[in-house]
Protein backbone atom coordinates (compact mmCIF):
# COMPACT_ATOMS: atom_id res chain seq x y z
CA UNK A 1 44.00 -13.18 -5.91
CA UNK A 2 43.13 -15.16 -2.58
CA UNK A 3 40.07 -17.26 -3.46
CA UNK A 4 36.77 -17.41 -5.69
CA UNK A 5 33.45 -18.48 -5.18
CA UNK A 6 30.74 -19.23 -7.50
CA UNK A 7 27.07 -17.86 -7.98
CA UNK A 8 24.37 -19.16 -7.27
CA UNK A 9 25.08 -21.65 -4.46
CA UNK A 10 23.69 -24.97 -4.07
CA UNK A 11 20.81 -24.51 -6.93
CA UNK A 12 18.73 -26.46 -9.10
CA UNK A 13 17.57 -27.19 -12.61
CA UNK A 14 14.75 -29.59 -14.57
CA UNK A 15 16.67 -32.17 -16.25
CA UNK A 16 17.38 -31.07 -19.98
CA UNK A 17 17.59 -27.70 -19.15
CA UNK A 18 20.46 -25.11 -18.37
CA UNK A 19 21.61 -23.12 -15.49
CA UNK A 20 24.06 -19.96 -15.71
CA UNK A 21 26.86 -19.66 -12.84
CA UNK A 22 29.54 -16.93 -12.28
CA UNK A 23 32.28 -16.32 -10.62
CA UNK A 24 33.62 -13.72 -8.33
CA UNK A 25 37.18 -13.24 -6.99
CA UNK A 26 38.84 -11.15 -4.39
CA UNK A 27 42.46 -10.63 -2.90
CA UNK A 28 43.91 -11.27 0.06
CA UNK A 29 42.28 -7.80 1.09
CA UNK A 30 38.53 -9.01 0.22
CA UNK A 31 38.76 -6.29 -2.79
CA UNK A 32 37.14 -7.79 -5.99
CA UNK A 33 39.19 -8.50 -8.67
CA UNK A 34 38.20 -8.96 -11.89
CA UNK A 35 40.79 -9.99 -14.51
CA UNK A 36 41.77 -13.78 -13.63
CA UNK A 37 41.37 -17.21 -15.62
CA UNK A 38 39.16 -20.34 -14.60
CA UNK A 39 38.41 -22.99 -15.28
CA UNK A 40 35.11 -25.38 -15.02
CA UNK A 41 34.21 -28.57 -14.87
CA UNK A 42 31.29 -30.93 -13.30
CA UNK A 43 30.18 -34.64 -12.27
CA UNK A 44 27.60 -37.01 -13.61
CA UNK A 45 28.45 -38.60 -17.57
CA UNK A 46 25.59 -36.29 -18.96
CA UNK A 47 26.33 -33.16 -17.38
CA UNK A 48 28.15 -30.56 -18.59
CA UNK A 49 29.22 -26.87 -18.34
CA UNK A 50 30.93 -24.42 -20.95
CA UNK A 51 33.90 -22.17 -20.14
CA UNK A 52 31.40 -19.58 -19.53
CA UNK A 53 29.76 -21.29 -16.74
CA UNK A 54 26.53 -22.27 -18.32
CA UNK A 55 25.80 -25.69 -17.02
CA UNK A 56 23.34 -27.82 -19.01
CA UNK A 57 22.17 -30.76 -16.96
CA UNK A 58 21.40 -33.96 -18.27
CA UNK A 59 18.39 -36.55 -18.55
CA UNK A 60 19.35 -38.01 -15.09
CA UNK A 61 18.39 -36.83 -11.70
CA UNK A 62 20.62 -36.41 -8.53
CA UNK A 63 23.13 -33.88 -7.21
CA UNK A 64 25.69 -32.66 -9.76
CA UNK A 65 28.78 -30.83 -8.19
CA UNK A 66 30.70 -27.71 -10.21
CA UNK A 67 33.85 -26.91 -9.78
CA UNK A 68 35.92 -24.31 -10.80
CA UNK A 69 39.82 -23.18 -10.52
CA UNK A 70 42.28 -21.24 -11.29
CA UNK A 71 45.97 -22.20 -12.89
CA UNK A 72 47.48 -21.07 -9.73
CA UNK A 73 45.03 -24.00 -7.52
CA UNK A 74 42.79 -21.16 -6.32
CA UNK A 75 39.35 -23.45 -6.74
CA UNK A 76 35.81 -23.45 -5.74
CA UNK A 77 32.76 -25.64 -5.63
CA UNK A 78 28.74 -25.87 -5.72
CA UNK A 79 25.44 -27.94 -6.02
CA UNK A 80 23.42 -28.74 -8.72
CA UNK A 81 20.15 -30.48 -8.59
CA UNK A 82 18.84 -32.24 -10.97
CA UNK A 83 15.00 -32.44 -11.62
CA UNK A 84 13.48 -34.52 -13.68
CA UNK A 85 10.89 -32.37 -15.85
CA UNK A 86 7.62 -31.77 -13.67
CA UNK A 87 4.72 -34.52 -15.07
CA UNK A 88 1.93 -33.65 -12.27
CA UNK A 89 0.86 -31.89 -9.57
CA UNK A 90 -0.94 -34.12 -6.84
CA UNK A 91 -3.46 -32.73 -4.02
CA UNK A 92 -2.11 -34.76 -0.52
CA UNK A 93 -4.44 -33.13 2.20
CA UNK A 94 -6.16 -30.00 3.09
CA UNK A 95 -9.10 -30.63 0.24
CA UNK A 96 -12.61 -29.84 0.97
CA UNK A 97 -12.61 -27.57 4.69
CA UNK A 98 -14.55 -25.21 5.40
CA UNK A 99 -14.74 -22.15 8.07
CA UNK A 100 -16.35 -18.68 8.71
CA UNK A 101 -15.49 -16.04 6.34
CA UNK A 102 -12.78 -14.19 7.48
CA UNK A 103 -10.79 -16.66 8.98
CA UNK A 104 -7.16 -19.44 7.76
CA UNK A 105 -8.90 -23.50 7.39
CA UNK A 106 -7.74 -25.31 10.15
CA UNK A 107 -5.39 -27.82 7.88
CA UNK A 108 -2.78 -26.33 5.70
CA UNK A 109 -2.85 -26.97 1.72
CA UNK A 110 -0.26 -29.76 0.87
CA UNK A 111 0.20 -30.95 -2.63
CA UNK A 112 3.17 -32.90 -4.30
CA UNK A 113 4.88 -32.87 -7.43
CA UNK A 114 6.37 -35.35 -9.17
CA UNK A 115 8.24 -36.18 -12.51
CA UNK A 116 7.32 -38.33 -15.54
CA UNK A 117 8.92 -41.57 -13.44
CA UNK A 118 6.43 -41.16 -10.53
CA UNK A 119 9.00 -39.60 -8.12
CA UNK A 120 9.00 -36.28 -6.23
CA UNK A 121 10.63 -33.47 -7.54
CA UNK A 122 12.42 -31.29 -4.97
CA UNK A 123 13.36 -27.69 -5.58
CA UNK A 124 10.04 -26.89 -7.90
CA UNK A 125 8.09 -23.19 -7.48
CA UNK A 126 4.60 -23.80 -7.06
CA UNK A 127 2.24 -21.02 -6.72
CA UNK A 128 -0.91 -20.78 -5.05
CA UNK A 129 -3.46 -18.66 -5.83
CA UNK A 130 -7.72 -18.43 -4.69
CA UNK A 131 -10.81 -17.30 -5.90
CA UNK A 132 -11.54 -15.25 -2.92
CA UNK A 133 -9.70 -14.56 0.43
CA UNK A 134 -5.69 -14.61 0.89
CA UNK A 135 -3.05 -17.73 0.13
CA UNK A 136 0.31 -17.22 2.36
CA UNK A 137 2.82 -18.08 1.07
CA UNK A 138 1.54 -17.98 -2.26
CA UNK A 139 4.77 -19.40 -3.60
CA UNK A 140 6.46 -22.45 -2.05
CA UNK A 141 9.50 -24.53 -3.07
CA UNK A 142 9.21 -28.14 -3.02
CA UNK A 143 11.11 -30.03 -0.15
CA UNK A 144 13.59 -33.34 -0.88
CA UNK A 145 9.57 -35.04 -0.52
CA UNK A 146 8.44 -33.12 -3.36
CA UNK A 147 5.84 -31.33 -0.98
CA UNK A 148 4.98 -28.02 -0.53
CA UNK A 149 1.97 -26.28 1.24
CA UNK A 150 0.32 -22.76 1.92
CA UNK A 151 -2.46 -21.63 4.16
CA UNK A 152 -5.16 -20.66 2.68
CA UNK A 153 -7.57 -17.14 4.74
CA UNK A 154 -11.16 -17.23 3.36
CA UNK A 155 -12.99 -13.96 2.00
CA UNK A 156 -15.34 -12.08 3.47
CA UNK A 157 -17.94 -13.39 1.30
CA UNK A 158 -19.98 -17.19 2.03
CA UNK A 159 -20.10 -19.34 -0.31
CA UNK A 160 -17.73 -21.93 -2.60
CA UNK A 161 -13.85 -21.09 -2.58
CA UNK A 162 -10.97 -22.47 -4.88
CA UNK A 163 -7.41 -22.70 -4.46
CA UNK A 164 -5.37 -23.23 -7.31
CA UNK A 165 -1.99 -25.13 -6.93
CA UNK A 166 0.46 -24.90 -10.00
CA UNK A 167 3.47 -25.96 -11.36
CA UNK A 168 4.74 -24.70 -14.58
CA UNK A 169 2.47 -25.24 -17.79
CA UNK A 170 1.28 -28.83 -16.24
CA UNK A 171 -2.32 -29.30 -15.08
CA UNK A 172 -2.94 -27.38 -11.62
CA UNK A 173 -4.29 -29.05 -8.77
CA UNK A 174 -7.59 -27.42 -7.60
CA UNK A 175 -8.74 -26.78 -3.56
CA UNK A 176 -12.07 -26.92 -2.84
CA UNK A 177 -13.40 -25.43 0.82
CA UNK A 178 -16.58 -23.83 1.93
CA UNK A 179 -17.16 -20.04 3.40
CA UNK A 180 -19.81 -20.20 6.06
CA UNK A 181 -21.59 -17.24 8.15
CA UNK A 182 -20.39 -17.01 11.72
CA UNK A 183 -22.74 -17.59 14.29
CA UNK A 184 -24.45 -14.28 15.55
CA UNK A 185 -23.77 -12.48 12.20
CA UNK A 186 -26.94 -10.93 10.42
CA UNK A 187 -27.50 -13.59 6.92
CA UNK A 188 -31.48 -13.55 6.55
CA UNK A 189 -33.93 -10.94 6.64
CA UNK A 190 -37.28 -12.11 5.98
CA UNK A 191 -40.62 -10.58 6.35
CA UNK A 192 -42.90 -11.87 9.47
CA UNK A 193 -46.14 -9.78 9.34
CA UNK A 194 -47.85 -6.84 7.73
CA UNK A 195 -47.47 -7.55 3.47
CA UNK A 196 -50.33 -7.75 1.53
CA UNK A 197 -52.43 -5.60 3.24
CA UNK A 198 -54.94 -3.03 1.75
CA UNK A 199 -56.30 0.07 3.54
CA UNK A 200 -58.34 3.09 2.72
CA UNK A 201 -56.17 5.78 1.07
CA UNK A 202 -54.57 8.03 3.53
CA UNK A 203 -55.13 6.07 6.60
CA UNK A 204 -52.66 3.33 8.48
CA UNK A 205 -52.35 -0.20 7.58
CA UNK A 206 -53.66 -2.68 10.24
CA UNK A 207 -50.66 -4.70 11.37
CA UNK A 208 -47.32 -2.63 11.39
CA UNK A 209 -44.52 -4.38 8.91
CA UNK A 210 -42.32 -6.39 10.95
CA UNK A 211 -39.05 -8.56 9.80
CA UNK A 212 -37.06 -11.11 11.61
CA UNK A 213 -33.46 -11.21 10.85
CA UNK A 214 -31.15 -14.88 11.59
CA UNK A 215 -27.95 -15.86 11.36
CA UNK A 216 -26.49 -18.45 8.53
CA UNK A 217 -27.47 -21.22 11.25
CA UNK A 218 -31.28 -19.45 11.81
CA UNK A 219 -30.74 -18.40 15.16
CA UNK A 220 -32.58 -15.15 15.50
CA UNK A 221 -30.35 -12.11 15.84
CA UNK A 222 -30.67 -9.29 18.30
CA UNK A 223 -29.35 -5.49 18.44
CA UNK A 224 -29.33 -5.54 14.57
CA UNK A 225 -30.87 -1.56 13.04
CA UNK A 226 -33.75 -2.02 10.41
CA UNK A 227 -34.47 0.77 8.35
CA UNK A 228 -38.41 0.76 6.83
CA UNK A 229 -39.00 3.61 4.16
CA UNK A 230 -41.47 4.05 1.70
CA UNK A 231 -40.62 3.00 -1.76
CA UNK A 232 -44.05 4.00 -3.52
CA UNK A 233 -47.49 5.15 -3.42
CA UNK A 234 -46.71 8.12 -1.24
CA UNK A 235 -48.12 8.15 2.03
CA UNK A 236 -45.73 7.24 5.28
CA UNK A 237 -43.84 5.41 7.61
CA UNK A 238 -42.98 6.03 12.04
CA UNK A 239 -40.77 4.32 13.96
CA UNK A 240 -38.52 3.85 10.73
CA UNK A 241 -35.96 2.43 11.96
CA UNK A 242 -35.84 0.10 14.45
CA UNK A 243 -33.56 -2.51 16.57
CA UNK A 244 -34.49 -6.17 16.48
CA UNK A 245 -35.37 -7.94 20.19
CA UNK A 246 -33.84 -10.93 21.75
CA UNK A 247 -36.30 -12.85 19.11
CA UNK A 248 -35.03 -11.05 16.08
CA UNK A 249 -37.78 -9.14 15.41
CA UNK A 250 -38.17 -5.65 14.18
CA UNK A 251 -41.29 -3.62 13.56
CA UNK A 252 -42.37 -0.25 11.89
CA UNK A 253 -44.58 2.09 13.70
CA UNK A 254 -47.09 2.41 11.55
CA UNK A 255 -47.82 2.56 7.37
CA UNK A 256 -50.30 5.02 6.35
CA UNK A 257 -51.03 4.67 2.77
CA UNK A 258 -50.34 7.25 0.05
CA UNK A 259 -53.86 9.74 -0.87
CA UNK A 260 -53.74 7.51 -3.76
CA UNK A 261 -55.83 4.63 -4.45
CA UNK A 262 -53.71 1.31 -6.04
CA UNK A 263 -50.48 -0.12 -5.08
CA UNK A 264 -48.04 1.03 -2.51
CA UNK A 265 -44.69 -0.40 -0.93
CA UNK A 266 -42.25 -0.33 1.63
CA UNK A 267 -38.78 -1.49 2.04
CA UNK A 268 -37.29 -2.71 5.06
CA UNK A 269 -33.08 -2.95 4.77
CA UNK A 270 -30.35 -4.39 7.22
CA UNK A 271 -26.95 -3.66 6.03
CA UNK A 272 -25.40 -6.01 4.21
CA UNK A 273 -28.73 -8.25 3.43
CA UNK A 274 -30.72 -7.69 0.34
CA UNK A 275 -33.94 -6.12 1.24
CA UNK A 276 -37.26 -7.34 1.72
CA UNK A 277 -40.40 -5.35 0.12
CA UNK A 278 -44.28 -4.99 1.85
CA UNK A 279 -47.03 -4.36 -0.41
CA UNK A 280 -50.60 -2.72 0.25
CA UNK A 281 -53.08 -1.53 -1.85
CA UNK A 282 -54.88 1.83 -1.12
CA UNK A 283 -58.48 1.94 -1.43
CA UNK A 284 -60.21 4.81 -2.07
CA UNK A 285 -62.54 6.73 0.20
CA UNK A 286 -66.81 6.06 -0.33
CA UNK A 287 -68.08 8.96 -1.05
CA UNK A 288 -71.67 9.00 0.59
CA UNK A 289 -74.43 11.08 1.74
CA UNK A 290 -75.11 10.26 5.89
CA UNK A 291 -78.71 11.42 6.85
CA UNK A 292 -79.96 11.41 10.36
CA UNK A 293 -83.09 13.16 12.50
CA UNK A 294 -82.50 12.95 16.06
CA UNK A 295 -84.74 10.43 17.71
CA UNK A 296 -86.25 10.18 14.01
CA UNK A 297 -89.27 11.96 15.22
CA UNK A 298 -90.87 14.64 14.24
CA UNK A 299 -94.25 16.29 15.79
CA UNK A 300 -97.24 16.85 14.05
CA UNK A 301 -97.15 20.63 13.42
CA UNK A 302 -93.72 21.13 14.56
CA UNK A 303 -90.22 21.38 12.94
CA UNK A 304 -87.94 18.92 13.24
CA UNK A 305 -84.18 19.07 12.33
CA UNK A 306 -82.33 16.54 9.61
CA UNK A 307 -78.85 16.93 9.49
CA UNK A 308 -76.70 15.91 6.74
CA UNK A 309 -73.13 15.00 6.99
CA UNK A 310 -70.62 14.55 3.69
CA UNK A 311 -67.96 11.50 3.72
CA UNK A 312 -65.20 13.00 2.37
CA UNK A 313 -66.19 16.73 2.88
CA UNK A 314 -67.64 18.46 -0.29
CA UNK A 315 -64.74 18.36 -2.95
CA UNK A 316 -63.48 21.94 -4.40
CA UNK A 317 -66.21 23.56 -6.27
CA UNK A 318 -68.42 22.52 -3.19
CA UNK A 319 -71.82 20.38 -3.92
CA UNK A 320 -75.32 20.82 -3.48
CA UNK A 321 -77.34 18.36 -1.57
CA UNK A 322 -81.23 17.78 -2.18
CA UNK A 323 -83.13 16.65 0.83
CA UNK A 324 -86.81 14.84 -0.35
CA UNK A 325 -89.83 13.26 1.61
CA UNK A 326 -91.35 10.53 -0.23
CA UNK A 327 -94.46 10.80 1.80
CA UNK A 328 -95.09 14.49 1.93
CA UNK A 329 -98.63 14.13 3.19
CA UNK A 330 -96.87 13.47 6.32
CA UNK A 331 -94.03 14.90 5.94
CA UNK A 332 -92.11 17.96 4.06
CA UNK A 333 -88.56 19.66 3.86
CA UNK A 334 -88.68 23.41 4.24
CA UNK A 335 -88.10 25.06 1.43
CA UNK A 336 -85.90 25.29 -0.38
CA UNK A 337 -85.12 21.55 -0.34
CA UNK A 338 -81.53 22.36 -1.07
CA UNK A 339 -78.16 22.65 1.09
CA UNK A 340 -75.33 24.14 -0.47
CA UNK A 341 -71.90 22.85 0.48
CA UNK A 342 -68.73 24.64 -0.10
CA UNK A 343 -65.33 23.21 -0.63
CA UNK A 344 -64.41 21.35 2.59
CA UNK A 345 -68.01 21.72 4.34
CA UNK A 346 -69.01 18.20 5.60
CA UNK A 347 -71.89 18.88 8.03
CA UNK A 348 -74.92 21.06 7.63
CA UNK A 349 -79.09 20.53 9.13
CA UNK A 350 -82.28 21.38 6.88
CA UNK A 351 -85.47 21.78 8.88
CA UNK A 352 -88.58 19.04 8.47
CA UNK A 353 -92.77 19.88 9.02
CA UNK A 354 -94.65 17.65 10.43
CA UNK A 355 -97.57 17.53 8.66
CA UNK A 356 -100.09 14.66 10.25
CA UNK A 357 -99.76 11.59 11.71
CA UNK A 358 -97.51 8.80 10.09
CA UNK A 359 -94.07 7.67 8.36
CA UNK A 360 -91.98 9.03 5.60
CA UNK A 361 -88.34 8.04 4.33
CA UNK A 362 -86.62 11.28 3.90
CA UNK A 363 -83.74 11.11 1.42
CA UNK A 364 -80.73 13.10 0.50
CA UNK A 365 -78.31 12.72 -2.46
CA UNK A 366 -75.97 14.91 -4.42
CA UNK A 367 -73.44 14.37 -7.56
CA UNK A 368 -70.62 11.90 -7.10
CA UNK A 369 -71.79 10.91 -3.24
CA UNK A 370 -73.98 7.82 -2.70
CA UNK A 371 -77.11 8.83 -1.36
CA UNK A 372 -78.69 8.46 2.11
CA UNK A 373 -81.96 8.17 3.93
CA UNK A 374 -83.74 7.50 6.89
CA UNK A 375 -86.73 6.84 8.44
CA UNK A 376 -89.05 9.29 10.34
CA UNK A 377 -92.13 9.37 11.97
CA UNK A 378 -94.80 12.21 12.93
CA UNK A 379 -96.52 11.75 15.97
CA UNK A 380 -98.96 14.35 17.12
CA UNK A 381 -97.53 13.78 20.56
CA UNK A 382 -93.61 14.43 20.96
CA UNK A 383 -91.29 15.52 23.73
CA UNK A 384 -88.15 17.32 21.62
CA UNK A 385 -84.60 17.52 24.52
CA UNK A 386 -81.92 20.35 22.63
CA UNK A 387 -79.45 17.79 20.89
CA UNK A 388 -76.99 18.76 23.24
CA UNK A 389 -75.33 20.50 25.98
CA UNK A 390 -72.31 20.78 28.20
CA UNK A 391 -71.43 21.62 31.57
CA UNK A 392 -68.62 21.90 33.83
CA UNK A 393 -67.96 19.42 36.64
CA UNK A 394 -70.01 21.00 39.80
CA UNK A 395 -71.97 23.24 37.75
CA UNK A 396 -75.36 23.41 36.33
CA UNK A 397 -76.93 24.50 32.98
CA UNK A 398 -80.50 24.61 31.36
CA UNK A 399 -82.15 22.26 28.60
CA UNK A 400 -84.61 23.32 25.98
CA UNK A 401 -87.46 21.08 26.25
CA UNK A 402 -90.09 21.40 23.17
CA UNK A 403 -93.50 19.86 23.53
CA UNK A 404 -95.86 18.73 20.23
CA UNK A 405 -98.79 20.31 20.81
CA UNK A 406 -98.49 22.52 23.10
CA UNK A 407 -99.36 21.63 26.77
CA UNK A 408 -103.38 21.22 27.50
CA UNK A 409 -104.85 23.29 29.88
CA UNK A 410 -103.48 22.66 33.12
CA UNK A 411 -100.02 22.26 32.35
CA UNK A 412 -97.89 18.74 31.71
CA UNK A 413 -95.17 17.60 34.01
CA UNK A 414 -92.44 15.97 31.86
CA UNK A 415 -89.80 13.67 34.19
CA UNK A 416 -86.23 13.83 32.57
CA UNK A 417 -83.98 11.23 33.96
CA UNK A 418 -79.74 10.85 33.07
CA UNK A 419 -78.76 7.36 31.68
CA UNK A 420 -75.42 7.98 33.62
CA UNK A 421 -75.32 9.89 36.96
């Protein structure tokens, strides 16, 4: 046998407590051998090892040394430190940083143990651990100062962060530091215009939705997709999704409201953000009667036409309108006084007599529309133009003229003249 050596070098132990070595041996050809005698021993009056090489340090603290040899003078020695037991674990710096998500604190972590007579304890194992992000390393020895340190990487999420220092079973030392937003990242999305609006059923709201999205800091953020959809009530959304300006603005198309009267609501969502929620109400459509006589003239003697137009068209079943004079001594409706409607029909004409001179209200209703009405006069003198006409650009057409009576002996000119030549 050519030497020994003993396992572990140089180590350490809390006062009170024990620490197992071993030996190895080898020949003068560096093969192991493993029948030989030993023997141990060690410094400091309260220290002491067995002849198995358990060493059991004292109540002291310092550097014991261990030595072991053989009966031929074949010998071997190592370090022991002595600890006194950990009392507390101290923050030094590093407390209370903050940074963007995603990225180390500037200052490292540094805390310091010490034992129950105030003085550092080298050689300790403290671990390091967080409530969100990364710790490296997250176990550190203590150095002849009794300090160790980590860096601490916050999450991806903002908001409060803790680091946890410990030491054994004594009270841990707690880190507190701050995740913040970085500058130019989407953090707010927050409705600008268009909620709270109310439209007729199946028509377009007024003002398009339209959200800004900001930063942690409120700086308005451009480039960033908004997706608006329809989350109830039916109806539909264009332009849904959309790219916020240079002012971090984003708008939908349009909104057209559901077929249903009562509430309805969109969603517009950035990834990422919660999203924000537009509300309209739907209104439902008047149903009403619309009455009209062209020029509301008739002549006395003559026909005259009324035509009657349905807001929404006549529902499925169709509807029947009644058309009445109130003043039939100058006015009547031809018979019959009825117009049927079928499903869908919204415009139809009845035909009027003019009966003598004056003024009658002619009316018109029907079930479930609100009725309508107008005024009309019979004059025994009246100049009826056809309603209408059209002609191509360069071309020419004829107009039925109607005269109430009929022209007196030796003729009438009449002069027609265009309100837009």
């Amino acid at each position: 046998m050519a030497s020994i050596q003993i396992v572990p070098r140089d180590t350490g132990v809390t006062a009170g407590a024990s620490a197992q070595l071993r030996l190895t041996a080898a020949d003068s050809a560096g093969q192991p051998v493993t029948q030989f005698y030993a023997a141990w021993s060690t410094t400091g009056s309260s220290n002491t090892i067995n002849a198995d090489g358990l060493f059991r340090a004292g109540n002291g603290r310092g550097t014991a040394w261990v030595f072991a040899h053989t009966p031929t003078g074949i010998q071997d020695s190592t370090r022991v430190m002595v600890a006194p037991a950990v009392s507390q674990i101290q923050i030094v710096s590093g407390n209370n940083q903050s940074g963007a998500v995603g990225t180390a604190l500037a200052l490292p972590l540094v805390v310091k143990v010490l034992a129950s007579d105030n003085l550092p304890v080298a050689g300790a194992s403290v671990q390091f651990s967080t409530s969100s992000g990364s710790v490296n390393p997250p176990t550190a020895m203590t150095d002849s100062l009794g300090l160790a340190q980590t860096i601490a990487t916050l999450g991806t999420t903002a908001g409060s962060v803790a680091v946890t220092a410990k030491v054994g079973s004594v009270t841990p030392a707690l880190f507190a530091a701050t995740a913040t937003q970085q500058a130019g990242v989407p953090a707010n999305l927050a409705k600008v215009a268009g909620d709270a609006q109310s439209a007729t059923v199946g028509t377009a709201v007024a003002i398009a939705p339209q959200v800004k999205v900001t930063d942690a800091f409120s700086t308005p953020v451009a480039g960033v997709s908004v997706t608006f959809a329809v989350a109830s009530g039916g109806g539909s959304v264009t332009g849904a999704t959309a790219t916020t300006n240079a002012s971090g603005l984003a708008s939908a198309g349009s909104w057209t409201l559901g077929a249903t009267a009562g509430a309805n609501t969109l969603t517009a969502t950035v990834t990422g953000l919660a999203p924000v929620t537009f509300t309209a109400t739907g209104t439902a459509v008047l149903a009403a009667i619309q009455l009209t006589v062209p020029g509301n003239l008739v002549g006395v003697g003559a026909q005259g036409l009324a035509l009657v137009k349905l807001t929404p068209p006549a529902p499925t079943g169709g509807v029947t309108v009644t058309v009445t004079s109130d003043s039939t001594q100058y006015l009547t409706v031809a018979s019959p006084d009825t117009i049927a409607f079928a499903a869908g029909d919204t415009l139809k004409s009845i035909f009027l007599n003019g009966v003598a001179a004056g003024a009658s209200i002619l009316h018109a209703t029907a079930s479930g529309y609100a009725a309508g009405l107008t005024g009309v006069a019979v004059t025994p003198n009246l100049i009826v133009l056809q309603p209408s006409v059209s002609v191509g650009i360069g071309q020419s057409t004829s107009l039925g003229i109607t005269i109430v009576p009929v022209a007196p002996t030796g003729g009438l000119v009449v002069t027609l003249a265009s309100t837009d030549t």
